[in-house]
PDB file of N, CA and C in Angstrom:
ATOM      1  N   UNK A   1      70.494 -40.950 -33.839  1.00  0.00           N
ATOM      2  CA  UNK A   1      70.544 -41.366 -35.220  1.00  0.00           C
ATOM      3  C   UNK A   1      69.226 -42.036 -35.574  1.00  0.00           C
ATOM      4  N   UNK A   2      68.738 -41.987 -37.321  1.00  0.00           N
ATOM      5  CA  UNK A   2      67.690 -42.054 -37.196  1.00  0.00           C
ATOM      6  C   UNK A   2      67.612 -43.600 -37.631  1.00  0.00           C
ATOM      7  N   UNK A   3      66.520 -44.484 -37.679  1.00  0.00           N
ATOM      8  CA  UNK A   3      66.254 -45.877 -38.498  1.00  0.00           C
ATOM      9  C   UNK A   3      66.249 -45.737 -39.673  1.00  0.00           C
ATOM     10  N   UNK A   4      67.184 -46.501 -40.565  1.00  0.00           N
ATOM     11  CA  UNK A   4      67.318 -46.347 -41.866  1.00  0.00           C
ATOM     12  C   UNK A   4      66.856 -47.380 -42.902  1.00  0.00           C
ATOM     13  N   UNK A   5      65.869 -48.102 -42.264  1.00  0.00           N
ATOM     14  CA  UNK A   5      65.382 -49.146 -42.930  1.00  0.00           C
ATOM     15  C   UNK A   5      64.044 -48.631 -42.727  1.00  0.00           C
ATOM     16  N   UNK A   6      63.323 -47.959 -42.155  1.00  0.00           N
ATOM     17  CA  UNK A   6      62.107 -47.716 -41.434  1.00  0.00           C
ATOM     18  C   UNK A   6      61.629 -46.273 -41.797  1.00  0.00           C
ATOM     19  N   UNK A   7      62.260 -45.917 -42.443  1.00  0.00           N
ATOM     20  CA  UNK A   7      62.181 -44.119 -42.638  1.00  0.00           C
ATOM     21  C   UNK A   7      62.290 -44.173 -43.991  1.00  0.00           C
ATOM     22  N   UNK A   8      61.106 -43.103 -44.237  1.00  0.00           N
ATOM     23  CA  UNK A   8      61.179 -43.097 -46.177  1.00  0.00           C
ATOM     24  C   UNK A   8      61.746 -41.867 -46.645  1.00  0.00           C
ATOM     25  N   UNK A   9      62.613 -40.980 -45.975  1.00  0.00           N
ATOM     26  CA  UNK A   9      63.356 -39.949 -45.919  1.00  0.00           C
ATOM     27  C   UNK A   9      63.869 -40.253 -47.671  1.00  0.00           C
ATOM     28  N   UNK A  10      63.896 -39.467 -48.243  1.00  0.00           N
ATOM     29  CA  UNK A  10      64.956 -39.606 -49.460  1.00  0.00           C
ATOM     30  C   UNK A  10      65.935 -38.447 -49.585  1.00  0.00           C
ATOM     31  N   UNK A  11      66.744 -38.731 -50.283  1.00  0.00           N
ATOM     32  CA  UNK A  11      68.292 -38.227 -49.769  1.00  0.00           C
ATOM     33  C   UNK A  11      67.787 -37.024 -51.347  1.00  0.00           C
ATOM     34  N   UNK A  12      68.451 -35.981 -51.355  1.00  0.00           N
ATOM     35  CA  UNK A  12      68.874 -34.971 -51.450  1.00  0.00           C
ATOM     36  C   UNK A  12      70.263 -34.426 -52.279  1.00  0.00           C
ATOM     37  N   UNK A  13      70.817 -33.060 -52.981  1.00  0.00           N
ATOM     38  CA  UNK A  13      71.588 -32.748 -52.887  1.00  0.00           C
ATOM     39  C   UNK A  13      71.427 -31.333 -52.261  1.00  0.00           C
ATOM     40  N   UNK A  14      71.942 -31.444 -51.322  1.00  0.00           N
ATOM     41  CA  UNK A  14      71.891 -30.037 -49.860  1.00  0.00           C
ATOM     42  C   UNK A  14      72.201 -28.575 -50.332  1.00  0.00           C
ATOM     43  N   UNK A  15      71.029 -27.926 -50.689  1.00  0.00           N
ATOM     44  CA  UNK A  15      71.765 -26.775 -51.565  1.00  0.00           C
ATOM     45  C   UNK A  15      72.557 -25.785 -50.278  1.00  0.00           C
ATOM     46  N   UNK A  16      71.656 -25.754 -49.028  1.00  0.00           N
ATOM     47  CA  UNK A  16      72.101 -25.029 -47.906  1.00  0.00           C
ATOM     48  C   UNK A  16      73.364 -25.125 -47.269  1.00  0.00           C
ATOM     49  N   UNK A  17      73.805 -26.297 -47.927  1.00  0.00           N
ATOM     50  CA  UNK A  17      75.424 -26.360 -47.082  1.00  0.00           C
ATOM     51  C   UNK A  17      76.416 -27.133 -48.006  1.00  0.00           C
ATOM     52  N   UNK A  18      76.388 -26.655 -49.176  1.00  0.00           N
ATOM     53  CA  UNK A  18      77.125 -27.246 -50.206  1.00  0.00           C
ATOM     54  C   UNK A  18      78.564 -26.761 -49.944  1.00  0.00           C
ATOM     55  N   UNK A  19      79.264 -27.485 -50.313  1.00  0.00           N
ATOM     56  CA  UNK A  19      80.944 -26.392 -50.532  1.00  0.00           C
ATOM     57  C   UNK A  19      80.518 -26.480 -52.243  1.00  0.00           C
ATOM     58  N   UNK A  20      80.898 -28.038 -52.354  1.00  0.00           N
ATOM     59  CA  UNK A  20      81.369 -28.400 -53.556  1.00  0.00           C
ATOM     60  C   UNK A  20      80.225 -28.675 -54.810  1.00  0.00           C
ATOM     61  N   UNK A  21      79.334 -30.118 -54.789  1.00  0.00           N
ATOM     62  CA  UNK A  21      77.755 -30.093 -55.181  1.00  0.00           C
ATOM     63  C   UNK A  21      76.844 -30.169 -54.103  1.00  0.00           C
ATOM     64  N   UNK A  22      77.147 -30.490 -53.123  1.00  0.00           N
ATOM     65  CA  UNK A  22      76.351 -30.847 -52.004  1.00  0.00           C
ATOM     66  C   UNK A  22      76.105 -32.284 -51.709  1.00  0.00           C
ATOM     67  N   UNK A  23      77.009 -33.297 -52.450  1.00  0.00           N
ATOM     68  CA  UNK A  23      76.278 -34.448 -51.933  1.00  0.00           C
ATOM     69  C   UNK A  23      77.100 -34.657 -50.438  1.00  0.00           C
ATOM     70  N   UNK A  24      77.948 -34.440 -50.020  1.00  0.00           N
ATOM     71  CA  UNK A  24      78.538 -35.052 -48.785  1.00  0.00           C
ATOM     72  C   UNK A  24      77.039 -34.607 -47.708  1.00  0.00           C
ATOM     73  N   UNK A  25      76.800 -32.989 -47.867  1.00  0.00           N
ATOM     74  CA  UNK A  25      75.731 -32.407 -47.222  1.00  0.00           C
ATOM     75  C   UNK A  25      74.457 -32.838 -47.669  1.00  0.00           C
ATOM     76  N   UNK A  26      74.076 -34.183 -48.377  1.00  0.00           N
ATOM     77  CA  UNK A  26      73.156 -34.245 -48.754  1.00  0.00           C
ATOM     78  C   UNK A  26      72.997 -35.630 -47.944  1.00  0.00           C
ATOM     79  N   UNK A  27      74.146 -36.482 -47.845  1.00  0.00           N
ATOM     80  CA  UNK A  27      74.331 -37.839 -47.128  1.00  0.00           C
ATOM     81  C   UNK A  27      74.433 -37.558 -45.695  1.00  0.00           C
ATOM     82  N   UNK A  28      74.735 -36.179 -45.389  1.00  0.00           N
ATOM     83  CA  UNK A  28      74.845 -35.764 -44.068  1.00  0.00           C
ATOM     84  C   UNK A  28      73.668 -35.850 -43.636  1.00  0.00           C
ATOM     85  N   UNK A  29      72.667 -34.705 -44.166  1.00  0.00           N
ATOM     86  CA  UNK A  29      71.298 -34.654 -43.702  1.00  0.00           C
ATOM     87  C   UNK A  29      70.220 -36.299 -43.839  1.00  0.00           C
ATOM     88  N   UNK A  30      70.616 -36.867 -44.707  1.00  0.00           N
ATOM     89  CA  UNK A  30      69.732 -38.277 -44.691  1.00  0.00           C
ATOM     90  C   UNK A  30      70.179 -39.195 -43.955  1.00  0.00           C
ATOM     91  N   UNK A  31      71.546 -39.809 -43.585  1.00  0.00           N
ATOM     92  CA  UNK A  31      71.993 -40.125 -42.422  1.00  0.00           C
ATOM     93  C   UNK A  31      71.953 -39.350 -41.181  1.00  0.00           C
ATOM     94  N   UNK A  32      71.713 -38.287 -41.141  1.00  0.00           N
ATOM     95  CA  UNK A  32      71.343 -37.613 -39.642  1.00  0.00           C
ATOM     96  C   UNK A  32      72.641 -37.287 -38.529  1.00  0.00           C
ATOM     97  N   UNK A  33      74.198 -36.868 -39.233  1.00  0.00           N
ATOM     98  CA  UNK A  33      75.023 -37.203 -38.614  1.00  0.00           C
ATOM     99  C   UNK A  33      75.840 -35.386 -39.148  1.00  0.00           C
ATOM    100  N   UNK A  34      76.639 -34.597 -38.272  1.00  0.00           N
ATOM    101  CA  UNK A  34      77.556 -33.803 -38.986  1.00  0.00           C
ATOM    102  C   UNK A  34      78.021 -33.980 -40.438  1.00  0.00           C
ATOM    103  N   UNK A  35      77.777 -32.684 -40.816  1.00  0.00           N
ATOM    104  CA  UNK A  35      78.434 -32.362 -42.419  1.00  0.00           C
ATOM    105  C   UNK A  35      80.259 -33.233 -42.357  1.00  0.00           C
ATOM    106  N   UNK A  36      80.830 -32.383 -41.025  1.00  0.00           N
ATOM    107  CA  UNK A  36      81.871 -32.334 -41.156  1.00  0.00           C
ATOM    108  C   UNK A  36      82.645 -34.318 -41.431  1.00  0.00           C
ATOM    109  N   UNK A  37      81.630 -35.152 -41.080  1.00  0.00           N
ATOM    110  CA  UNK A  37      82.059 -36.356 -40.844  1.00  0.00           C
ATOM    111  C   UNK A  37      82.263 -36.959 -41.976  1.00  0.00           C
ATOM    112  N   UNK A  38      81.233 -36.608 -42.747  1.00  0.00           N
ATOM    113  CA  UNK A  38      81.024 -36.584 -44.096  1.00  0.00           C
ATOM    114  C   UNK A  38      81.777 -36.650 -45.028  1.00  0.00           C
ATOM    115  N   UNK A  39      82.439 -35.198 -44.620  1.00  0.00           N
ATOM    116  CA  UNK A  39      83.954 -34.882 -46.058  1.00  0.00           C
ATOM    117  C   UNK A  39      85.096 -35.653 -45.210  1.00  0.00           C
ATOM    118  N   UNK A  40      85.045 -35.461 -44.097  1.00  0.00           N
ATOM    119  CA  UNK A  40      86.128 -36.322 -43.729  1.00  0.00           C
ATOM    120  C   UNK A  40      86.321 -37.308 -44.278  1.00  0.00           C
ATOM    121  N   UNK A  41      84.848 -37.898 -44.517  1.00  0.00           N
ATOM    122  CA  UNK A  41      85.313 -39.839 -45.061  1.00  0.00           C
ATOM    123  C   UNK A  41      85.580 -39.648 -46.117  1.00  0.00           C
ATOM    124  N   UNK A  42      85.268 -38.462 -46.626  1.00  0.00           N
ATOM    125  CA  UNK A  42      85.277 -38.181 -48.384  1.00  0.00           C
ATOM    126  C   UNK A  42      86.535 -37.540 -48.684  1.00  0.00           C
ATOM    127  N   UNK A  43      87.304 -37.111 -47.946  1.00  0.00           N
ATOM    128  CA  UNK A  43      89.190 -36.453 -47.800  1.00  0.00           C
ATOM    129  C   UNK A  43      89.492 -37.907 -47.897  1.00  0.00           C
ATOM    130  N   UNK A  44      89.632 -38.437 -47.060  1.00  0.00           N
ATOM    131  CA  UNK A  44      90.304 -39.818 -46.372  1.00  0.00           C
ATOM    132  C   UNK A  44      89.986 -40.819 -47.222  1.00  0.00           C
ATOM    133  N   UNK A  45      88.730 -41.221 -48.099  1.00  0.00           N
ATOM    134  CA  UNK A  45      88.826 -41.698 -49.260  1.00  0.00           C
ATOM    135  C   UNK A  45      89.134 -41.644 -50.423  1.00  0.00           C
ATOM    136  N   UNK A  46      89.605 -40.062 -50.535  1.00  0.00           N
ATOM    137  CA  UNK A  46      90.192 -39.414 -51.449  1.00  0.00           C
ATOM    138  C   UNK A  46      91.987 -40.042 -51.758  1.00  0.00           C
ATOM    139  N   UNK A  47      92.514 -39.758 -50.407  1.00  0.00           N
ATOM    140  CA  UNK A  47      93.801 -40.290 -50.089  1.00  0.00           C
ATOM    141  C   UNK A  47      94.320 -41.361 -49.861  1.00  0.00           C
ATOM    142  N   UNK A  48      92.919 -42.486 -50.282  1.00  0.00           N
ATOM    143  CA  UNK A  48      93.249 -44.161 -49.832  1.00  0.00           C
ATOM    144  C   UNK A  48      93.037 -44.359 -51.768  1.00  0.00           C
ATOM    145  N   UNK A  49      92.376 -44.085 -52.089  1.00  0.00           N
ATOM    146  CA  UNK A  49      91.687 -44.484 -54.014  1.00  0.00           C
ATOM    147  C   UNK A  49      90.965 -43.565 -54.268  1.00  0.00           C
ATOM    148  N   UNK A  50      91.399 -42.362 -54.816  1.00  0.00           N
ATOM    149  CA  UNK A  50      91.032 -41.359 -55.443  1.00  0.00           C
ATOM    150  C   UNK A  50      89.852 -41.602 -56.903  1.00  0.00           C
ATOM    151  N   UNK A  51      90.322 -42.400 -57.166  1.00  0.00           N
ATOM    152  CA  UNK A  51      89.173 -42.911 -58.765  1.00  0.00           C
ATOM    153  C   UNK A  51      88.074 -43.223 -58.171  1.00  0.00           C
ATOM    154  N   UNK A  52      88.155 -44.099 -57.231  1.00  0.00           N
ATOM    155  CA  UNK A  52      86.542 -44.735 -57.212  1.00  0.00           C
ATOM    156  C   UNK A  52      86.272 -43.697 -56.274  1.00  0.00           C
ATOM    157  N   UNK A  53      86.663 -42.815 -55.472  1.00  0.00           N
ATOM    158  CA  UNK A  53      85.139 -42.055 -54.679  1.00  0.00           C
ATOM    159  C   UNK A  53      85.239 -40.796 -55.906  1.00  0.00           C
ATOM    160  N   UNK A  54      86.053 -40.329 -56.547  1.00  0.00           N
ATOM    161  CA  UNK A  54      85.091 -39.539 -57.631  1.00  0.00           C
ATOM    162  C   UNK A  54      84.087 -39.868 -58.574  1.00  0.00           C
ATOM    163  N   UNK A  55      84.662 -40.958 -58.781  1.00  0.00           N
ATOM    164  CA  UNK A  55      83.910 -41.659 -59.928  1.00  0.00           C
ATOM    165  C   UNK A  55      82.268 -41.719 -58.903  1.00  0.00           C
ATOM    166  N   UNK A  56      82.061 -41.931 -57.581  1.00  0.00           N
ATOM    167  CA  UNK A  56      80.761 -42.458 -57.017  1.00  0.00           C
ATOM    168  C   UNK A  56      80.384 -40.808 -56.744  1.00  0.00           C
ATOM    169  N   UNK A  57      81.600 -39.784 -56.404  1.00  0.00           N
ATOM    170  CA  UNK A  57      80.761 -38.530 -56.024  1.00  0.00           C
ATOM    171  C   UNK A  57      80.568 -38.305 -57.214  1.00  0.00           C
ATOM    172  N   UNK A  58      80.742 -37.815 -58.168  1.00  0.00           N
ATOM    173  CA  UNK A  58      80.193 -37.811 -59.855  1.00  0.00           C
ATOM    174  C   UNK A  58      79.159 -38.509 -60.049  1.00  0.00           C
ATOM    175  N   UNK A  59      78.529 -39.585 -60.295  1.00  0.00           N
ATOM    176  CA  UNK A  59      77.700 -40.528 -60.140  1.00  0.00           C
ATOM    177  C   UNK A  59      76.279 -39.788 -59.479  1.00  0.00           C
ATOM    178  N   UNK A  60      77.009 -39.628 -58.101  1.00  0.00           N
ATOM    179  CA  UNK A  60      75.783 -39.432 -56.688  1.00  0.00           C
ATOM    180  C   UNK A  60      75.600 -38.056 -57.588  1.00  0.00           C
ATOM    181  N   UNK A  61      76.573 -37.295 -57.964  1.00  0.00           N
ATOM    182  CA  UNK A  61      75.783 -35.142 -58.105  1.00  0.00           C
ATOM    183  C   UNK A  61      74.924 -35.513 -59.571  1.00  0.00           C
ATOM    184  N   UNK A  62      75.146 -36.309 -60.148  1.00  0.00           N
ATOM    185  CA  UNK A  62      74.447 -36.701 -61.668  1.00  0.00           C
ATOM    186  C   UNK A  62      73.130 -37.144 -61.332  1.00  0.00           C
ATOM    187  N   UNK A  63      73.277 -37.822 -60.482  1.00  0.00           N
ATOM    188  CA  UNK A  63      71.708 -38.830 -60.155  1.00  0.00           C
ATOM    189  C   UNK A  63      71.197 -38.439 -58.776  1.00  0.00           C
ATOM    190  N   UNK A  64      70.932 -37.804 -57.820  1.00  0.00           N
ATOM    191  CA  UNK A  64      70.560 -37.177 -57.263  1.00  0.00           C
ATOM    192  C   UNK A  64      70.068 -35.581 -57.643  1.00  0.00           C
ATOM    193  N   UNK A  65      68.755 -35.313 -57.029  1.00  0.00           N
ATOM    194  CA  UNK A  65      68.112 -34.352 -57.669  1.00  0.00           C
ATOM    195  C   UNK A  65      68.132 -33.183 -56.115  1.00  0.00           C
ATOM    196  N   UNK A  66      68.103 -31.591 -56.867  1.00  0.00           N
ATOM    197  CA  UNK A  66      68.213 -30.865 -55.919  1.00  0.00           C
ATOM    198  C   UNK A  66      67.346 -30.796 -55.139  1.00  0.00           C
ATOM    199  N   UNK A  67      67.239 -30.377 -53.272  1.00  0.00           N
ATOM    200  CA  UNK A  67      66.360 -30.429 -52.650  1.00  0.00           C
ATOM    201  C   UNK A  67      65.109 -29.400 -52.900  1.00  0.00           C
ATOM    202  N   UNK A  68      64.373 -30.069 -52.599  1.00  0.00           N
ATOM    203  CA  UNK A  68      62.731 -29.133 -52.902  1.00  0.00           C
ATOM    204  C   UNK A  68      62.480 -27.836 -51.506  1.00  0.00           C
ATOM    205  N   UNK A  69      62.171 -26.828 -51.842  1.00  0.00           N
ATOM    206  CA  UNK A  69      62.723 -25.579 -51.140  1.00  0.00           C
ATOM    207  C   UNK A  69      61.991 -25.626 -49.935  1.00  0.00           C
ATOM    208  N   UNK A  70      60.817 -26.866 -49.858  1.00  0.00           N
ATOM    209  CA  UNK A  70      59.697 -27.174 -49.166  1.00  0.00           C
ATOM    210  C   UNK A  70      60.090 -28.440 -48.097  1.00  0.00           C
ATOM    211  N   UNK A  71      61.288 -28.632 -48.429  1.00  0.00           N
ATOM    212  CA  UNK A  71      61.977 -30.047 -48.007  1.00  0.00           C
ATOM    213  C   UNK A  71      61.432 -30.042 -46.462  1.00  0.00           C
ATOM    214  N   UNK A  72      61.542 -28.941 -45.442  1.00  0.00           N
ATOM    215  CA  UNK A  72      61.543 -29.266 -44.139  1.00  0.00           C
ATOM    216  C   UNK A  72      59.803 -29.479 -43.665  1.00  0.00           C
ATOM    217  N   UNK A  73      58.969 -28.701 -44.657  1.00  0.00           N
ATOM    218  CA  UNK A  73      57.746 -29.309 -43.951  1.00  0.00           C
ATOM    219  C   UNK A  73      57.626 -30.188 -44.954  1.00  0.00           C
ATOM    220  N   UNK A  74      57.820 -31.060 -46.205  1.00  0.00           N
ATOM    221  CA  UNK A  74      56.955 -32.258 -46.426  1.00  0.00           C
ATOM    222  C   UNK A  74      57.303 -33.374 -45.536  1.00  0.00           C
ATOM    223  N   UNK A  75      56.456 -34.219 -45.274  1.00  0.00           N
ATOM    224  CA  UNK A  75      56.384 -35.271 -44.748  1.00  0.00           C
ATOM    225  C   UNK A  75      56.137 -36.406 -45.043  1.00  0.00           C
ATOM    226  N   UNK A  76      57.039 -37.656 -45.057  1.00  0.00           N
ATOM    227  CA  UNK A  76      56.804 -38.766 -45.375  1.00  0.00           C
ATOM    228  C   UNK A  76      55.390 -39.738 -45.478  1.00  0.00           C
ATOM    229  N   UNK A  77      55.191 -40.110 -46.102  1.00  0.00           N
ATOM    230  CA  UNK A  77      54.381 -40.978 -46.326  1.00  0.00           C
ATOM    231  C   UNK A  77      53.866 -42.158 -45.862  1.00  0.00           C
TER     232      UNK A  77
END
């Protein structure tokens, strides 16, 4: 896993592994962890308070911008 205070990585919406908009696959790839862990928390938060994680996945696909097609060679700064 990578340092997340230390890394200027910026997060994404994952066009390559979207189901839905891509943000679960977009938090996947910037946390550095399986897609699949992802929707899990995002099922399972679904089934604990349904309002507030749509309301934040709505939010995140609004304000997050799609990935740049160049994403794997640019390099941080």
């Amino acid at each position: 896993m990578k340092d997340l205070f230390n890394d200027r990585q910026e997060i994404y919406l994952n066009a390559d592994h979207r189901k839905l908009g891509g943000v679960c696959s977009g938090v996947a790839r910037y946390l550095d962890i399986p897609h699949f862990w992802v929707r899990l928390a995002a099922v399972i938060g679904l089934l604990i308070h349904a309002p507030s994680v749509l309301i934040a996945y709505g939010l995140a696909y609004l304000i997050l911008e799609d990935e740049p097609t160049h994403y794997d060679e640019i390099s941080p700064e």
